[in-house]
N, C-alpha and C. Protein backbone atom coordinates (compact mmCIF):
# COMPACT_ATOMS: atom_id res chain seq x y z
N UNK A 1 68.33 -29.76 79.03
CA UNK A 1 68.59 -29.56 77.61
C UNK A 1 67.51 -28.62 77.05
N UNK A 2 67.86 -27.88 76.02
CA UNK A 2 66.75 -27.02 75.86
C UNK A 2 66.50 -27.11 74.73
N UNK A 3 64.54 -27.03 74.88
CA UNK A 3 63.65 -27.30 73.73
C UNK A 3 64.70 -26.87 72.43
N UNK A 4 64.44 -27.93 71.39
CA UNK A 4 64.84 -27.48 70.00
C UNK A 4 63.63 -27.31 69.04
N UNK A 5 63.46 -25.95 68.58
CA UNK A 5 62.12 -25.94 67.82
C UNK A 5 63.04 -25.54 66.38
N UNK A 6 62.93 -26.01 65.43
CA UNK A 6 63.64 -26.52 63.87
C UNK A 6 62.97 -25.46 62.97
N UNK A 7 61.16 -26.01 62.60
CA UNK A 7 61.26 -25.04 61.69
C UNK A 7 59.61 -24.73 62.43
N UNK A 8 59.43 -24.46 63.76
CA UNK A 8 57.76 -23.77 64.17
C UNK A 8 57.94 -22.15 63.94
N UNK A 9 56.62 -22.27 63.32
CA UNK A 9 56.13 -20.79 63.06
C UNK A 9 55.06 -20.27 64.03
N UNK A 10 55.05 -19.01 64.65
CA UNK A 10 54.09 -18.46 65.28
C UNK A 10 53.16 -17.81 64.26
N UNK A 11 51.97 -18.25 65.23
CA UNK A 11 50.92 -16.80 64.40
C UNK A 11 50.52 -15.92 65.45
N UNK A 12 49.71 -14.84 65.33
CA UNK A 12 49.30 -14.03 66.14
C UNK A 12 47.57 -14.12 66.05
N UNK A 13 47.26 -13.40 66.87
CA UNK A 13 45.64 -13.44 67.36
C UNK A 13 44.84 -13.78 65.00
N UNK A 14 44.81 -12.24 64.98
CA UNK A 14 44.28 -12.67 63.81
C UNK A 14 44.81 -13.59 62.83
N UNK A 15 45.70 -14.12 62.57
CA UNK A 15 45.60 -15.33 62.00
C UNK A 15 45.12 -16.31 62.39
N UNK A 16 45.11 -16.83 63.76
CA UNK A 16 44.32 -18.11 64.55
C UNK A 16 42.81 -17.44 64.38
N UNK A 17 42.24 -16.66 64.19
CA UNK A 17 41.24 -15.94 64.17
C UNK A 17 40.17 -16.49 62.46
N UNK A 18 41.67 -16.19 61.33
CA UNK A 18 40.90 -16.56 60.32
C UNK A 18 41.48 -17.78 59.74
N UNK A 19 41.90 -18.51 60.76
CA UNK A 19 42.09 -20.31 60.30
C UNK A 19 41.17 -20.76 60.45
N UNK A 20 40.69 -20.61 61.87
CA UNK A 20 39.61 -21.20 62.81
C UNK A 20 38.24 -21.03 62.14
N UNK A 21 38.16 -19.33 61.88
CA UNK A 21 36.86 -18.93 61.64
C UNK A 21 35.98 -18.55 63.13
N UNK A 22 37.22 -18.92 64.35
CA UNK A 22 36.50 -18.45 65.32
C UNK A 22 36.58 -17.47 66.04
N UNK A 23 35.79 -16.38 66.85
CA UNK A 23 36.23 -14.79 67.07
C UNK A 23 37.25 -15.29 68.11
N UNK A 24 37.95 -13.95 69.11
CA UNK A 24 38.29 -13.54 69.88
C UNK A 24 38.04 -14.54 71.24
N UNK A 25 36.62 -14.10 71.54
CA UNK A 25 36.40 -14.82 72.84
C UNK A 25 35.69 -16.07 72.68
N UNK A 26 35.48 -16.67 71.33
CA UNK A 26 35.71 -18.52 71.65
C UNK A 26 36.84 -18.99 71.65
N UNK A 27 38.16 -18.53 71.12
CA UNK A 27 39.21 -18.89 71.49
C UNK A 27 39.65 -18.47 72.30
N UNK A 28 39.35 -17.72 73.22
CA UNK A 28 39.85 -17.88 74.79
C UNK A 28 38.93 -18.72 75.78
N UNK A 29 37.80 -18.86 75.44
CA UNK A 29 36.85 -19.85 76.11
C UNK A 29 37.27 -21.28 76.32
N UNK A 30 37.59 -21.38 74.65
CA UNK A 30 38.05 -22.90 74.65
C UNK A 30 39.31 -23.05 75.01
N UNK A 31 40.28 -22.08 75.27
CA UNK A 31 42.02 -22.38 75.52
C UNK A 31 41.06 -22.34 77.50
N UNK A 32 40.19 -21.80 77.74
CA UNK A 32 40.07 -21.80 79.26
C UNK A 32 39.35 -23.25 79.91
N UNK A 33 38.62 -23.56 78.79
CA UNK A 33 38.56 -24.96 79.08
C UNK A 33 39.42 -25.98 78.46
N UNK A 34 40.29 -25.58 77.94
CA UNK A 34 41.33 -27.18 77.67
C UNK A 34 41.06 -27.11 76.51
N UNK A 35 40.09 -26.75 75.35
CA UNK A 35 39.55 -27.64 74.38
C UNK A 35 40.54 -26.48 72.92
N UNK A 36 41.76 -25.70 73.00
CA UNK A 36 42.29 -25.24 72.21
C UNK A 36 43.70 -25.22 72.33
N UNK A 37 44.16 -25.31 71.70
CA UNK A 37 46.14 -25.34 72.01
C UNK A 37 46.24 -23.81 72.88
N UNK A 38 47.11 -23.51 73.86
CA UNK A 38 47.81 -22.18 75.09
C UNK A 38 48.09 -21.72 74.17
N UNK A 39 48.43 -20.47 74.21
CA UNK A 39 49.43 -18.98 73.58
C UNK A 39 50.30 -19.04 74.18
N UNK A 40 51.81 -18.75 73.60
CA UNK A 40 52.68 -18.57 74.89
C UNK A 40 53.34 -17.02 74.15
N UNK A 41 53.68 -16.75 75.29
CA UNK A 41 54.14 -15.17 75.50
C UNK A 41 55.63 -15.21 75.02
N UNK A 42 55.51 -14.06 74.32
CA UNK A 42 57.20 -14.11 73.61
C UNK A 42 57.39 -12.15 74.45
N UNK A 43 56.91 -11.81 74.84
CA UNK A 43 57.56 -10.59 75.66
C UNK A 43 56.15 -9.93 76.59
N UNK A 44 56.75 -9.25 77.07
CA UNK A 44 55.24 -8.89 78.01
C UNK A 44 53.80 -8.23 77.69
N UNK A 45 53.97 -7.74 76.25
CA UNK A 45 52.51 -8.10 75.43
C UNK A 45 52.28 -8.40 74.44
N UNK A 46 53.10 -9.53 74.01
CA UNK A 46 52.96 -10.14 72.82
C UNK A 46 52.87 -11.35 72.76
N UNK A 47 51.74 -12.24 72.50
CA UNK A 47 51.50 -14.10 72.73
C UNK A 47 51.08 -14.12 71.23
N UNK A 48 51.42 -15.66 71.17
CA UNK A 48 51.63 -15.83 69.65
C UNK A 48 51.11 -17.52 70.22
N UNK A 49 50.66 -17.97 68.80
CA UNK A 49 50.23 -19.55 68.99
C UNK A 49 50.80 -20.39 67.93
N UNK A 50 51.31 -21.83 68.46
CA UNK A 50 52.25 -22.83 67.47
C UNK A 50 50.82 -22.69 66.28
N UNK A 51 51.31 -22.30 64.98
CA UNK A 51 50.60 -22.72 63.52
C UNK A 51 50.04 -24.07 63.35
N UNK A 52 51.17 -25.02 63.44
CA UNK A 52 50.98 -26.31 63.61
C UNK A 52 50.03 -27.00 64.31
N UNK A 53 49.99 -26.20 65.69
CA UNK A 53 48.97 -26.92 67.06
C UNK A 53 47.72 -26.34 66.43
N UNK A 54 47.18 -25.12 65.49
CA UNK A 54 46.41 -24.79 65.58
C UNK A 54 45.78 -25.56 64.70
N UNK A 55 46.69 -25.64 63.53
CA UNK A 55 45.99 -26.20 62.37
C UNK A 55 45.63 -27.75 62.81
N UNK A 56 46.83 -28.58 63.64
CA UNK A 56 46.51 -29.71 64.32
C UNK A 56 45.04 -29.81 64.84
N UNK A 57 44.78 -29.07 65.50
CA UNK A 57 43.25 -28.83 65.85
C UNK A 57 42.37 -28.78 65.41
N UNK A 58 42.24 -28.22 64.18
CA UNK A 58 41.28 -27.66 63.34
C UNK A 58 41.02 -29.28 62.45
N UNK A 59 42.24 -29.64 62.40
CA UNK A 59 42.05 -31.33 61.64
C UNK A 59 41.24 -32.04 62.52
N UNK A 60 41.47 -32.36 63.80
CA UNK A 60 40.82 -32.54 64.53
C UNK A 60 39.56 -32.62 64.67
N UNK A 61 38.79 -31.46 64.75
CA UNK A 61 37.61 -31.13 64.77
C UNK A 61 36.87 -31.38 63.45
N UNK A 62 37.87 -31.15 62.17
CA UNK A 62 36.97 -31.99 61.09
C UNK A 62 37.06 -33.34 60.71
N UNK A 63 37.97 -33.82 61.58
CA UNK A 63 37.79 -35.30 61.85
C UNK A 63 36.40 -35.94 62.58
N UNK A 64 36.46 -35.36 63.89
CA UNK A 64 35.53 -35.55 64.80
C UNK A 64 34.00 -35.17 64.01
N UNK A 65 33.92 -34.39 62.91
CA UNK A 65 32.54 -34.00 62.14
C UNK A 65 32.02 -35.04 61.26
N UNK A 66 32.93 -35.61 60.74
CA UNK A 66 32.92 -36.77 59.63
C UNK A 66 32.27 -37.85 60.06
N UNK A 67 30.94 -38.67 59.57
CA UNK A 67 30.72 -39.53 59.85
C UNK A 67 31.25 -41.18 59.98
């Protein structure tokens, strides 16, 4: 059966860039260690990242800050 995605939005490099606040190569550092949501490829040079997973993350991490 194939994935049903309803209403996900992609972003591209610079938007995950100024959600995060983090450059270029900490978000490939951390997608290389596990610790960021994958990019997935929508044609052979174009990767885009779920909005959702990113921002999911970012909650995350200011969860994890909070005492």
């Amino acid at each position: 059966m194939p994935l049903m995605l309803t209403s996900a939005q992609f972003i591209r490099l610079p938007q995950v860039k100024e959600i995060t606040t983090l450059s270029k190569s900490s978000i490939y550092r951390l997608m290389e260690e596990g610790d960021f949501p994958k990019q997935h490829a929508l044609g052979a040079r174009t990767v885009v990242w779920s909005k959702s997973q990113v921002e999911d993350w970012c909650a995350q991490k200011m969860s994890a800050a909070l005492p």
